[in-house]
Protein backbone atom coordinates (compact mmCIF):
# COMPACT_ATOMS: atom_id res chain seq x y z
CA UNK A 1 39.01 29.53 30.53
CA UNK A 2 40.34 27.30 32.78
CA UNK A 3 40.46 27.54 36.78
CA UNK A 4 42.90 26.17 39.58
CA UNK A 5 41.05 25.79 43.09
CA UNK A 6 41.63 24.06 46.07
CA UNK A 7 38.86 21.14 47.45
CA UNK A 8 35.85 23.02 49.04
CA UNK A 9 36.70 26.14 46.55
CA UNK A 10 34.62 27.82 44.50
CA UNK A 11 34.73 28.38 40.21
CA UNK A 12 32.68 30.47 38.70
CA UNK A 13 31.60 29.51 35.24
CA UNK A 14 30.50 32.48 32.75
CA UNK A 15 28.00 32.03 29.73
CA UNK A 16 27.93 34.66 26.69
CA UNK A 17 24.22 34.54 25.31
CA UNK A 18 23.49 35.93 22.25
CA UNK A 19 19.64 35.38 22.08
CA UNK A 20 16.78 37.30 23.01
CA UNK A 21 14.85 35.00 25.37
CA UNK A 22 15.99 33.76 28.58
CA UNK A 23 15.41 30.12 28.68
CA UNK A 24 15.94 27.21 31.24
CA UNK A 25 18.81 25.48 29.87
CA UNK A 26 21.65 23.24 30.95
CA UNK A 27 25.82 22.71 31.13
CA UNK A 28 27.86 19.59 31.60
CA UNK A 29 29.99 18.68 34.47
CA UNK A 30 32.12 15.80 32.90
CA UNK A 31 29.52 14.48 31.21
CA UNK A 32 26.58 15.15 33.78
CA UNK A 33 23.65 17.70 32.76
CA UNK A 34 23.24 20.28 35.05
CA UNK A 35 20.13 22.42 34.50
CA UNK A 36 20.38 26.01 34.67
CA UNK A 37 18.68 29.48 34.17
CA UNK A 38 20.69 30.77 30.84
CA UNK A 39 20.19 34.67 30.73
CA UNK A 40 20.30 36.90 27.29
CA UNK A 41 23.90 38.19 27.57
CA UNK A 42 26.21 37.13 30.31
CA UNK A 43 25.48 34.76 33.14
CA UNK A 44 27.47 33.25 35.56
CA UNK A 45 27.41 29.89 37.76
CA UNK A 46 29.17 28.87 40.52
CA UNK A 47 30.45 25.69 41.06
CA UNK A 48 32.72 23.78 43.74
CA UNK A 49 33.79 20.60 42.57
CA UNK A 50 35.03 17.82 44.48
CA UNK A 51 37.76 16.33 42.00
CA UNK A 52 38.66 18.14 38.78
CA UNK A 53 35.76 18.77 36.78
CA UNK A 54 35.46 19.90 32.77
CA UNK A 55 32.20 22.25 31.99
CA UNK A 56 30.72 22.76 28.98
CA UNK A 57 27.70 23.83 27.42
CA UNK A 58 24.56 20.79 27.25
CA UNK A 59 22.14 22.15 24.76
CA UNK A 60 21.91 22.55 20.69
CA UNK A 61 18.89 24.17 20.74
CA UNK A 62 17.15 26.85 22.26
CA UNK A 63 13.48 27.60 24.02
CA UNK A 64 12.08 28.41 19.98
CA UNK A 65 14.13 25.28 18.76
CA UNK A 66 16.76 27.27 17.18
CA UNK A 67 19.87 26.20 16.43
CA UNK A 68 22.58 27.02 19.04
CA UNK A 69 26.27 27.71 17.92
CA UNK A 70 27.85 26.91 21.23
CA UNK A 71 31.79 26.65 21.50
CA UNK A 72 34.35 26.40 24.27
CA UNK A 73 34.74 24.40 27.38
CA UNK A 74 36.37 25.08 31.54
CA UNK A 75 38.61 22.70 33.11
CA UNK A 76 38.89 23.03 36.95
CA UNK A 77 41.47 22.03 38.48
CA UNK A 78 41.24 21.04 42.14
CA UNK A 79 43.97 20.22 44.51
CA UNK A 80 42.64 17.61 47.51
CA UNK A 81 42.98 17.65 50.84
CA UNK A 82 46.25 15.83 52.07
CA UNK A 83 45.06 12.52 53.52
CA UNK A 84 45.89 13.76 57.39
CA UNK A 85 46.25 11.96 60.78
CA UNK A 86 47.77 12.49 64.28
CA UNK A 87 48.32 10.37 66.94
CA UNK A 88 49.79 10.71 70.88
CA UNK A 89 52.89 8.55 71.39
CA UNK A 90 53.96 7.45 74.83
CA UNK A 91 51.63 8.09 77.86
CA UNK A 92 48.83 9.85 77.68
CA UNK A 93 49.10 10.69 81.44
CA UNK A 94 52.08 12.39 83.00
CA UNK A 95 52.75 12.59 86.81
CA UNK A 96 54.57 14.66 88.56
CA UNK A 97 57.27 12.41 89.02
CA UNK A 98 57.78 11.86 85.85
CA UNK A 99 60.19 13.62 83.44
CA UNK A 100 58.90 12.76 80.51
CA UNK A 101 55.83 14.39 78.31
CA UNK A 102 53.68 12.25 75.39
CA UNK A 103 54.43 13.64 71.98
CA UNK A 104 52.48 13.72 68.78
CA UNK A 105 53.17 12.44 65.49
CA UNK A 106 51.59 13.87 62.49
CA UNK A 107 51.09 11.43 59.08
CA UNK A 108 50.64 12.32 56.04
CA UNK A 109 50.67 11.30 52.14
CA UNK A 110 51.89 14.43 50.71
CA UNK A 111 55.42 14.83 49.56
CA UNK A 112 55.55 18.42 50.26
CA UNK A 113 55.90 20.85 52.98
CA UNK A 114 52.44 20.77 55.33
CA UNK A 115 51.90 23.46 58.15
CA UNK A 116 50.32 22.58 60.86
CA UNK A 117 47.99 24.67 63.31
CA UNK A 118 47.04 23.41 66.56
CA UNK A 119 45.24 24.47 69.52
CA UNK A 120 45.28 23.25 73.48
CA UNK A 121 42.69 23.88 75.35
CA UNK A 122 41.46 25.99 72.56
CA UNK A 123 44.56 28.29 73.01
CA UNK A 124 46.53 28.34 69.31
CA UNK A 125 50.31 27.21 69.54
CA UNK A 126 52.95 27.52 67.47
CA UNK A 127 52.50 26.29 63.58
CA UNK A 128 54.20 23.00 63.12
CA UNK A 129 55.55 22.64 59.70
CA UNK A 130 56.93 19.22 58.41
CA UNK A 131 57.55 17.25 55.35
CA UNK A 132 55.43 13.64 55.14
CA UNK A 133 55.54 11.98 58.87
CA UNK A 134 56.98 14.43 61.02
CA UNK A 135 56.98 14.69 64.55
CA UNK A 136 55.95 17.93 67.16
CA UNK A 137 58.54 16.65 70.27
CA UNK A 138 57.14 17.20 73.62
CA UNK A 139 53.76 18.13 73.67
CA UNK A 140 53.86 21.49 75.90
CA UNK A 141 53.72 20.88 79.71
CA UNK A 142 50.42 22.36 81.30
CA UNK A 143 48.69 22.73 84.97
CA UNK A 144 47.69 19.84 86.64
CA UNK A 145 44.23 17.99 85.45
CA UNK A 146 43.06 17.13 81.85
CA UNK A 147 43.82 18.98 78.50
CA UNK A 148 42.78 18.79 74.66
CA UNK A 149 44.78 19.12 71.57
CA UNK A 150 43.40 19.43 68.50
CA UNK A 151 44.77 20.44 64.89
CA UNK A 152 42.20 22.61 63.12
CA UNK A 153 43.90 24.28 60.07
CA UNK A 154 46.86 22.80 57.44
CA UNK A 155 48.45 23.96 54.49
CA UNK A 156 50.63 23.16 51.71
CA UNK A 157 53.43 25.10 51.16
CA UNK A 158 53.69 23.99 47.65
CA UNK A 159 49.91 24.62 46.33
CA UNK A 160 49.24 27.23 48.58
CA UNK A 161 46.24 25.47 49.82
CA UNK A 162 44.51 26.52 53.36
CA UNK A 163 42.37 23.36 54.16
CA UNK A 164 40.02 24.58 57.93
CA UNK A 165 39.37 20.96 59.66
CA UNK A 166 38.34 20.22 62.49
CA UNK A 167 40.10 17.07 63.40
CA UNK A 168 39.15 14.68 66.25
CA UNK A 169 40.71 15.47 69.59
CA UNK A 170 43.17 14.00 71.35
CA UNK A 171 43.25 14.01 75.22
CA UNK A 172 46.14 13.95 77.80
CA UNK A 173 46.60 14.43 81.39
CA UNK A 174 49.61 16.17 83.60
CA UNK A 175 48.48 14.67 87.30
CA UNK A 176 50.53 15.92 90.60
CA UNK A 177 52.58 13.83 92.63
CA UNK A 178 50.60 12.44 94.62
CA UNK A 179 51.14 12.18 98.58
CA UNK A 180 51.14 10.16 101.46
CA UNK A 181 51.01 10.81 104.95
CA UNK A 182 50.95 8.94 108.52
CA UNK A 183 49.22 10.81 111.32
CA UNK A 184 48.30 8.78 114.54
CA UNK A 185 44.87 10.67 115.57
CA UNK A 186 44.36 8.31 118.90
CA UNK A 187 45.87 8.40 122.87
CA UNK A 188 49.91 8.94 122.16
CA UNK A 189 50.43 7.60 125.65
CA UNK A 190 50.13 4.16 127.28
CA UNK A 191 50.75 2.22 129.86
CA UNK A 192 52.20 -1.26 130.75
CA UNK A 193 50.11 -3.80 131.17
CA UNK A 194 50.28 -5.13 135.15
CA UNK A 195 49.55 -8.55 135.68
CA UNK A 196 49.15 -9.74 139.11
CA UNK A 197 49.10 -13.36 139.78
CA UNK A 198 46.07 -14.38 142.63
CA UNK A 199 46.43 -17.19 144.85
CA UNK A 200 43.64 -18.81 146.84
């Protein structure tokens, strides 16, 4: 029968064999020949398709040259990964001074619902979820110094679909006011200069 999966899942393929030799034999993957081990009885194939796929069965004869009475086919269906970007807007460095924090902007070409999951510094946030190109406002505020974001996991709300990436990483930096100081480290006392005219 037929299968639904989503990109990098698996289908597993079954083959009814009513003969009494095992023989090397092979399938079709839209079109292709796959070769195969084809058991007496029932053996199964896995298979993880990149696009959708139909299967069916690639020989009409058997190891002895008998004839083979082979029927029935397997579509699988597979359900792609949501082209997928992010992107910082505004500064990618904050100082202390400052009031404001960079935000990120996630893009993407599916019309549905996406959840996002993100981690900072490799510490998992909140799920982000968002239709098309939605925004996560404010990315959150941290110490002082240089820190990572990085989405790793989204899914569709409307497939079902858990797609585990590992997406590039996107760096920002909270810096500290910095401060400046005047200290005079030398004599804090001085005297007039005394000028004496000299006649000869």
């Amino acid at each position: 029968g037929d299968a639904a999966i989503c990109e990098d899942g698996t289908a597993v393929l079954t083959f009814n064999y009513t003969g009494g030799f095992g023989f090397v034999g092979s399938y079709t993957a839209n079109g292709d020949s796959v070769p195969f081990f084809l058991s007496p009885g029932v053996t199964t194939v896995s298979v993880q398709p990149a696009v959708t796929t139909v299967y069916g069965f690639g020989l009409t004869t058997d190891i002895q040259g008998c004839d083979i009475n082979s029927s029935g086919s397997a579509t699988v269906q597979v359900t792609p990964v949501p082209a997928f970007t992010y992107q910082l807007v505004n500064d990618s460095v904050v100082c202390g001074t400052q009031t404001g924090s960079p935000f990120m902007i996630f893009n993407t070409d599916a019309n549905e619902s996406l959840t996002v999951s993100y981690t900072i510094n490799e510490i998992a946030q909140t799920d982000y979820t968002g239709v098309g190109n939605f925004t996560l406002v404010n990315v959150p505020k941290k110490t002082n110094g240089k820190h990572t974001l990085q989405v790793n996991r989204i899914e569709s709300e409307v497939s079902g679909c858990v797609f585990n990436r590992t997406y590039p990483a996107i760096n920002y930096y909270y810096l500290d006011a910095p401060g400046v100081s005047i200290a005079n480290t030398g004599k804090t006392e001085f005297c007039e200069l005394n000028e004496e005219a000299l006649v000869t």
